[in-house]
C-alpha atoms as a PDB file:
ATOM      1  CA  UNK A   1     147.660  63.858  78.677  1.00  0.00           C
ATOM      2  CA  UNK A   2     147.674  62.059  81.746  1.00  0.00           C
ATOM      3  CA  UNK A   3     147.160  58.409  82.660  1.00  0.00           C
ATOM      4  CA  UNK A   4     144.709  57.785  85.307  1.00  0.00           C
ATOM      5  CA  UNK A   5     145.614  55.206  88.029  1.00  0.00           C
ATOM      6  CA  UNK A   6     142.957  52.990  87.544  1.00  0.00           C
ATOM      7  CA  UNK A   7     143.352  50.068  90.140  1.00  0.00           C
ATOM      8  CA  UNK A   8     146.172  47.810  91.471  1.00  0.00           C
ATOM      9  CA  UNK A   9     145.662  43.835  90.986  1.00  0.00           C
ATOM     10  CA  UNK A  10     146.870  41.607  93.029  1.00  0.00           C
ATOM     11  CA  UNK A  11     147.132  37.507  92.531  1.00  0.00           C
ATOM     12  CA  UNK A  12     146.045  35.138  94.769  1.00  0.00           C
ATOM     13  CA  UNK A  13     144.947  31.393  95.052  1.00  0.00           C
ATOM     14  CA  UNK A  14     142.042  32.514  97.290  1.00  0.00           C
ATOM     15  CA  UNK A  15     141.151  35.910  95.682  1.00  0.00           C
ATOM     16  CA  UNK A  16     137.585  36.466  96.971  1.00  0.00           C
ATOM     17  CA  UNK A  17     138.636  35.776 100.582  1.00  0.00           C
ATOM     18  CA  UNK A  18     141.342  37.809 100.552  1.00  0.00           C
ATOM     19  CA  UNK A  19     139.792  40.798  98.844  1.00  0.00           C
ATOM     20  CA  UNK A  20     137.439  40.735 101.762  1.00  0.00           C
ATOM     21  CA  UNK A  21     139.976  40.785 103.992  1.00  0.00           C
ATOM     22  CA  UNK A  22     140.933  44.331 102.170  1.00  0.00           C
ATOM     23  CA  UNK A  23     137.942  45.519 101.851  1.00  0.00           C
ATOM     24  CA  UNK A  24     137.509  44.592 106.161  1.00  0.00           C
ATOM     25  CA  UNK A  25     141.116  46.260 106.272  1.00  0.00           C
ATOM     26  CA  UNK A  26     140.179  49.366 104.603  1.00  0.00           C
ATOM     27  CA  UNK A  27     136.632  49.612 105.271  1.00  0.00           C
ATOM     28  CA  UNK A  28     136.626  49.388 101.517  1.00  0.00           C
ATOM     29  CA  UNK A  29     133.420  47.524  99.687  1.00  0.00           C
ATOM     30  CA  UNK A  30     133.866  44.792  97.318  1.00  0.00           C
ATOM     31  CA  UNK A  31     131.610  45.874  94.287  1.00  0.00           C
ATOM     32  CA  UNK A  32     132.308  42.985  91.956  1.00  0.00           C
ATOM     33  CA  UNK A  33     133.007  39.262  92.806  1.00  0.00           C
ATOM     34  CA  UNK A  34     133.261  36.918  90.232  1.00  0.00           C
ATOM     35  CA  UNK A  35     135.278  33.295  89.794  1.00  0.00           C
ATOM     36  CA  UNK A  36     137.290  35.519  87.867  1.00  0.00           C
ATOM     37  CA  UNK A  37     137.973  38.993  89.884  1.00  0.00           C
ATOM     38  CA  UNK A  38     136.815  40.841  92.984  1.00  0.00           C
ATOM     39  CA  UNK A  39     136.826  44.383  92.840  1.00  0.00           C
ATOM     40  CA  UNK A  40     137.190  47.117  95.673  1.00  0.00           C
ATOM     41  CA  UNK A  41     136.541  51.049  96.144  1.00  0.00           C
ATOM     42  CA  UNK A  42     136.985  53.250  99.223  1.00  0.00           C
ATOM     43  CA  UNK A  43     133.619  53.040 100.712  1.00  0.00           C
ATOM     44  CA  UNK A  44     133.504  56.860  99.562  1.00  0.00           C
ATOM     45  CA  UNK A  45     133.717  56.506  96.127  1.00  0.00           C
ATOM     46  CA  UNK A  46     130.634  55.903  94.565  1.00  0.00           C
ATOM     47  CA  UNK A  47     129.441  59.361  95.941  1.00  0.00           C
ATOM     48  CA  UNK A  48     131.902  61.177  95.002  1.00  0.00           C
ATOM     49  CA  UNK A  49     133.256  59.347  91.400  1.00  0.00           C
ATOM     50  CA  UNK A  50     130.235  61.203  89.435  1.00  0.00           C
ATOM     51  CA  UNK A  51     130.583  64.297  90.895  1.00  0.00           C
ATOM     52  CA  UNK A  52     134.833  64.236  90.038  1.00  0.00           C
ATOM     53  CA  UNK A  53     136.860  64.259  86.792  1.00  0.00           C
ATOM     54  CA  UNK A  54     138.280  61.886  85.789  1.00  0.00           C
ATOM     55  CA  UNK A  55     141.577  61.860  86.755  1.00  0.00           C
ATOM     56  CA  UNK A  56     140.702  62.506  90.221  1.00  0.00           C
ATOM     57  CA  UNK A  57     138.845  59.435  90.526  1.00  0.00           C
ATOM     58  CA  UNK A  58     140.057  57.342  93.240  1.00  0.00           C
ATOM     59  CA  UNK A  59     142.045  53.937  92.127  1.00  0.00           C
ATOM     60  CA  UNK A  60     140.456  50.621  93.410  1.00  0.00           C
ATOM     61  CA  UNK A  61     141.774  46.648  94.007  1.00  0.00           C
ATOM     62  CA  UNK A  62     141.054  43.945  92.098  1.00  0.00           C
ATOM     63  CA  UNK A  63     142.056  40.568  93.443  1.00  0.00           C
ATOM     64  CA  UNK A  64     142.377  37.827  90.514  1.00  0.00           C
ATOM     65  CA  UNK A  65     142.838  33.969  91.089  1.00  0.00           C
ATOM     66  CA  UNK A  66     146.002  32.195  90.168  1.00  0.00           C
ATOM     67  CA  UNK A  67     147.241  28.449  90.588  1.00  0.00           C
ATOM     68  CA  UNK A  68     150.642  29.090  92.398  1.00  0.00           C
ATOM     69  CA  UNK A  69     151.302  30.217  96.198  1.00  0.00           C
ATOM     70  CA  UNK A  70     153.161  33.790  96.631  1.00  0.00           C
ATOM     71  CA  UNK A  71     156.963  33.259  95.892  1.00  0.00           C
ATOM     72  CA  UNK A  72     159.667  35.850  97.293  1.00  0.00           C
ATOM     73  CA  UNK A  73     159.489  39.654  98.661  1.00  0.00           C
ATOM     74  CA  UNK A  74     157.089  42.030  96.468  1.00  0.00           C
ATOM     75  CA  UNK A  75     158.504  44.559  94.231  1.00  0.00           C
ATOM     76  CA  UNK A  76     155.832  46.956  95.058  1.00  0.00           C
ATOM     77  CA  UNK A  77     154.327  47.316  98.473  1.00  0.00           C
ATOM     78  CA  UNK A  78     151.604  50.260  99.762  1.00  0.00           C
ATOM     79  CA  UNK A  79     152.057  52.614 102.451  1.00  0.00           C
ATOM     80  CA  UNK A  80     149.389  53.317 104.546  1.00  0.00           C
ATOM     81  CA  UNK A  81     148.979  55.796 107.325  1.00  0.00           C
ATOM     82  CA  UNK A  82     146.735  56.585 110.270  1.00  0.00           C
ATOM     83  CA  UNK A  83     145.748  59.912 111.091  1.00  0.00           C
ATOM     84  CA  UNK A  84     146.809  61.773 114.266  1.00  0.00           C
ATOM     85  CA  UNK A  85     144.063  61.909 115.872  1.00  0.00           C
ATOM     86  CA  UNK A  86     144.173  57.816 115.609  1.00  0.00           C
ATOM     87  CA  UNK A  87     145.981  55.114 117.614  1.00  0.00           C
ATOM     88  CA  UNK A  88     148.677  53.628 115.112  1.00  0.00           C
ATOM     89  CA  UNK A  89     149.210  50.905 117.293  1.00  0.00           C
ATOM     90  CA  UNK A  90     145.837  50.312 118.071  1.00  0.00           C
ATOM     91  CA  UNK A  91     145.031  50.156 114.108  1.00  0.00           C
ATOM     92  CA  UNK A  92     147.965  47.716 113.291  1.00  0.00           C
ATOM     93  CA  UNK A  93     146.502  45.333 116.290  1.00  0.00           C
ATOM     94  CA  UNK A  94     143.365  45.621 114.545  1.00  0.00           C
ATOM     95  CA  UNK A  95     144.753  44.401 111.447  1.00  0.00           C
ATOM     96  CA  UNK A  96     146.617  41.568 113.378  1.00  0.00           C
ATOM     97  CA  UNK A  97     143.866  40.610 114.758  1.00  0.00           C
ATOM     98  CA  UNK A  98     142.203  40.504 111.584  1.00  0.00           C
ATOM     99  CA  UNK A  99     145.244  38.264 109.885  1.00  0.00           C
ATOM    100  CA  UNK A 100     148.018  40.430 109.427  1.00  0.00           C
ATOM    101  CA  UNK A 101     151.874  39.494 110.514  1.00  0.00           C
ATOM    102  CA  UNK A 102     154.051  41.818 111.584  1.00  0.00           C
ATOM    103  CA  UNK A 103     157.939  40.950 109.548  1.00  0.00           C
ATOM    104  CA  UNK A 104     160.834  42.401 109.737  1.00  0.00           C
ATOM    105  CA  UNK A 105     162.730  43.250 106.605  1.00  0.00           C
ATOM    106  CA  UNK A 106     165.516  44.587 108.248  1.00  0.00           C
ATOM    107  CA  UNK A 107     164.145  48.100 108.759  1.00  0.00           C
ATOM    108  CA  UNK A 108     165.878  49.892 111.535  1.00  0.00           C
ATOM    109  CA  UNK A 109     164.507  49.853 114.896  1.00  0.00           C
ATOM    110  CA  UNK A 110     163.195  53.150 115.381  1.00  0.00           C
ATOM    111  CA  UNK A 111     162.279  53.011 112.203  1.00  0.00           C
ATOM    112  CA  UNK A 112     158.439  55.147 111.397  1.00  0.00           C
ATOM    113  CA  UNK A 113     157.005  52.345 109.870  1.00  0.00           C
ATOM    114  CA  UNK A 114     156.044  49.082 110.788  1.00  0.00           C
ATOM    115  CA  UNK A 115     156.173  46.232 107.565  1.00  0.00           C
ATOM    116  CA  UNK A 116     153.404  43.898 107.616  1.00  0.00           C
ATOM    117  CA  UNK A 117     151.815  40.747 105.376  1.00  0.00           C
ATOM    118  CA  UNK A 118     148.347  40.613 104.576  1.00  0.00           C
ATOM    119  CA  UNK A 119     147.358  36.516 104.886  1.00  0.00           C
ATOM    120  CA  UNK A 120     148.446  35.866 101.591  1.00  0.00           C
ATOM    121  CA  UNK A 121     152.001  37.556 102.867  1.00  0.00           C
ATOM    122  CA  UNK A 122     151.846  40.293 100.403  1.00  0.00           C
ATOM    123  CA  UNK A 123     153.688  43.340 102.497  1.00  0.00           C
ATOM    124  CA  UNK A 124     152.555  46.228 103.280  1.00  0.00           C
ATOM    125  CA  UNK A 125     153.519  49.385 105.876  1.00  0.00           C
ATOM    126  CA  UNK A 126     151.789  51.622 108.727  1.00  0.00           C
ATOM    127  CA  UNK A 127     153.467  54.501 108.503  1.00  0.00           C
ATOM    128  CA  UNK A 128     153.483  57.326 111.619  1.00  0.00           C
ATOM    129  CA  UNK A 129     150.442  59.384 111.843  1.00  0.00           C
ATOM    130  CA  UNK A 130     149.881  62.162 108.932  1.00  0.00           C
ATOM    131  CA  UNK A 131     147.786  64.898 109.049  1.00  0.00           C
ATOM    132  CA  UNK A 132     147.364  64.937 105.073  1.00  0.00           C
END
Protein backbone atom coordinates (compact mmCIF):
# COMPACT_ATOMS: atom_id res chain seq x y z
CA UNK A 1 0.00 0.00 0.00
CA UNK A 2 0.79 3.34 -0.93
CA UNK A 3 0.12 6.74 0.62
CA UNK A 4 -1.37 9.22 -1.62
CA UNK A 5 0.03 12.82 -1.51
CA UNK A 6 -2.91 14.49 -0.64
CA UNK A 7 -2.07 18.32 -0.40
CA UNK A 8 0.69 20.54 1.10
CA UNK A 9 -0.49 23.27 3.83
CA UNK A 10 1.02 26.12 4.28
CA UNK A 11 0.54 28.85 7.35
CA UNK A 12 -0.05 32.21 6.98
CA UNK A 13 -1.49 35.34 8.84
CA UNK A 14 -3.30 36.31 5.60
CA UNK A 15 -4.21 32.82 4.20
CA UNK A 16 -7.03 33.68 1.75
CA UNK A 17 -4.94 36.41 0.08
CA UNK A 18 -2.15 34.53 -0.29
CA UNK A 19 -3.75 31.37 -1.58
CA UNK A 20 -4.98 33.59 -4.33
CA UNK A 21 -1.87 34.69 -5.03
CA UNK A 22 -1.10 30.73 -5.75
CA UNK A 23 -3.83 29.99 -7.31
CA UNK A 24 -2.92 33.54 -9.81
CA UNK A 25 0.70 31.92 -9.74
CA UNK A 26 -0.30 28.62 -10.92
CA UNK A 27 -3.36 29.30 -12.74
CA UNK A 28 -4.64 27.03 -10.03
CA UNK A 29 -8.50 27.64 -8.66
CA UNK A 30 -9.25 28.10 -5.12
CA UNK A 31 -12.21 25.60 -4.51
CA UNK A 32 -12.73 26.17 -0.82
CA UNK A 33 -12.31 29.43 1.24
CA UNK A 34 -13.25 29.49 4.60
CA UNK A 35 -12.01 31.69 7.93
CA UNK A 36 -10.47 28.52 8.49
CA UNK A 37 -8.69 27.13 5.10
CA UNK A 38 -8.48 27.90 1.39
CA UNK A 39 -8.03 25.14 -0.79
CA UNK A 40 -6.38 24.88 -4.37
CA UNK A 41 -6.29 22.31 -7.45
CA UNK A 42 -4.55 22.60 -10.83
CA UNK A 43 -7.22 24.13 -12.85
CA UNK A 44 -7.19 20.53 -14.57
CA UNK A 45 -8.19 18.54 -11.92
CA UNK A 46 -11.66 18.36 -11.51
CA UNK A 47 -11.85 16.80 -15.09
CA UNK A 48 -9.62 14.53 -14.78
CA UNK A 49 -9.81 13.40 -10.68
CA UNK A 50 -13.03 11.10 -11.56
CA UNK A 51 -11.79 9.68 -14.43
CA UNK A 52 -8.12 8.65 -12.37
CA UNK A 53 -7.31 6.28 -9.47
CA UNK A 54 -6.65 7.24 -6.77
CA UNK A 55 -3.25 7.48 -6.30
CA UNK A 56 -2.82 9.35 -9.39
CA UNK A 57 -4.87 12.08 -8.24
CA UNK A 58 -3.12 15.27 -8.34
CA UNK A 59 -2.10 16.86 -4.70
CA UNK A 60 -3.61 20.38 -3.98
CA UNK A 61 -2.72 23.59 -1.37
CA UNK A 62 -4.40 24.47 1.43
CA UNK A 63 -3.48 27.76 3.03
CA UNK A 64 -4.53 27.88 6.92
CA UNK A 65 -4.43 31.10 9.17
CA UNK A 66 -2.03 31.44 12.02
CA UNK A 67 -1.24 34.38 14.57
CA UNK A 68 2.62 34.66 14.07
CA UNK A 69 4.66 36.19 10.97
CA UNK A 70 7.02 33.56 8.99
CA UNK A 71 10.25 33.02 11.13
CA UNK A 72 13.59 31.65 9.42
CA UNK A 73 14.40 29.70 5.97
CA UNK A 74 11.76 26.79 5.12
CA UNK A 75 12.67 23.26 5.49
CA UNK A 76 10.78 22.32 2.48
CA UNK A 77 10.57 24.45 -0.60
CA UNK A 78 8.86 23.41 -4.31
CA UNK A 79 10.50 23.33 -7.52
CA UNK A 80 8.81 24.48 -10.31
CA UNK A 81 9.69 24.47 -13.95
CA UNK A 82 8.69 26.06 -17.23
CA UNK A 83 8.49 24.22 -20.28
CA UNK A 84 10.80 24.75 -23.29
CA UNK A 85 8.79 26.02 -25.41
CA UNK A 86 8.25 28.92 -22.55
CA UNK A 87 10.23 32.02 -21.57
CA UNK A 88 11.71 31.19 -17.98
CA UNK A 89 12.56 34.58 -17.53
CA UNK A 90 9.60 35.95 -18.83
CA UNK A 91 7.50 33.59 -16.29
CA UNK A 92 9.63 34.54 -13.16
CA UNK A 93 8.94 38.45 -14.17
CA UNK A 94 5.48 37.49 -14.22
CA UNK A 95 5.57 36.22 -10.85
CA UNK A 96 7.57 39.38 -9.71
CA UNK A 97 5.33 41.33 -10.96
CA UNK A 98 2.71 39.55 -9.29
CA UNK A 99 4.67 39.76 -5.65
CA UNK A 100 7.40 37.50 -5.79
CA UNK A 101 11.23 38.44 -4.63
CA UNK A 102 13.94 37.12 -6.12
CA UNK A 103 16.77 35.98 -2.85
CA UNK A 104 19.73 34.65 -2.93
CA UNK A 105 20.57 31.75 -0.69
CA UNK A 106 23.90 31.47 -1.74
CA UNK A 107 23.27 29.33 -4.82
CA UNK A 108 26.05 29.58 -7.29
CA UNK A 109 25.89 31.95 -10.03
CA UNK A 110 25.28 29.95 -12.93
CA UNK A 111 23.34 28.10 -10.98
CA UNK A 112 19.78 26.45 -13.11
CA UNK A 113 17.56 27.74 -10.74
CA UNK A 114 16.52 30.90 -9.59
CA UNK A 115 15.18 30.94 -5.50
CA UNK A 116 12.29 33.06 -4.97
CA UNK A 117 9.63 34.17 -1.94
CA UNK A 118 6.11 34.18 -2.48
CA UNK A 119 4.74 37.58 -0.38
CA UNK A 120 4.56 35.80 2.66
CA UNK A 121 8.53 34.92 1.90
CA UNK A 122 7.94 31.28 1.77
CA UNK A 123 10.77 30.13 -1.01
CA UNK A 124 10.37 28.60 -3.79
CA UNK A 125 12.57 27.80 -7.28
CA UNK A 126 12.21 28.18 -11.26
CA UNK A 127 14.09 25.66 -12.40
CA UNK A 128 15.53 25.56 -16.35
CA UNK A 129 13.05 24.53 -18.86
CA UNK A 130 11.94 20.62 -18.85
CA UNK A 131 10.39 18.90 -21.41
CA UNK A 132 8.68 16.34 -18.86
Amino acid sequence: MALRWYSTVVESTDHKKLARWWAEALGWHVIFETDEESVLVPSWAAELSEKLDFHQVPPGMVFVPVEHEKVGKNRLHWDFAPHTSDDRDAEIARLVELGATVIDVGQPADAPWTVLTDPDGNEFCVLSAREQ
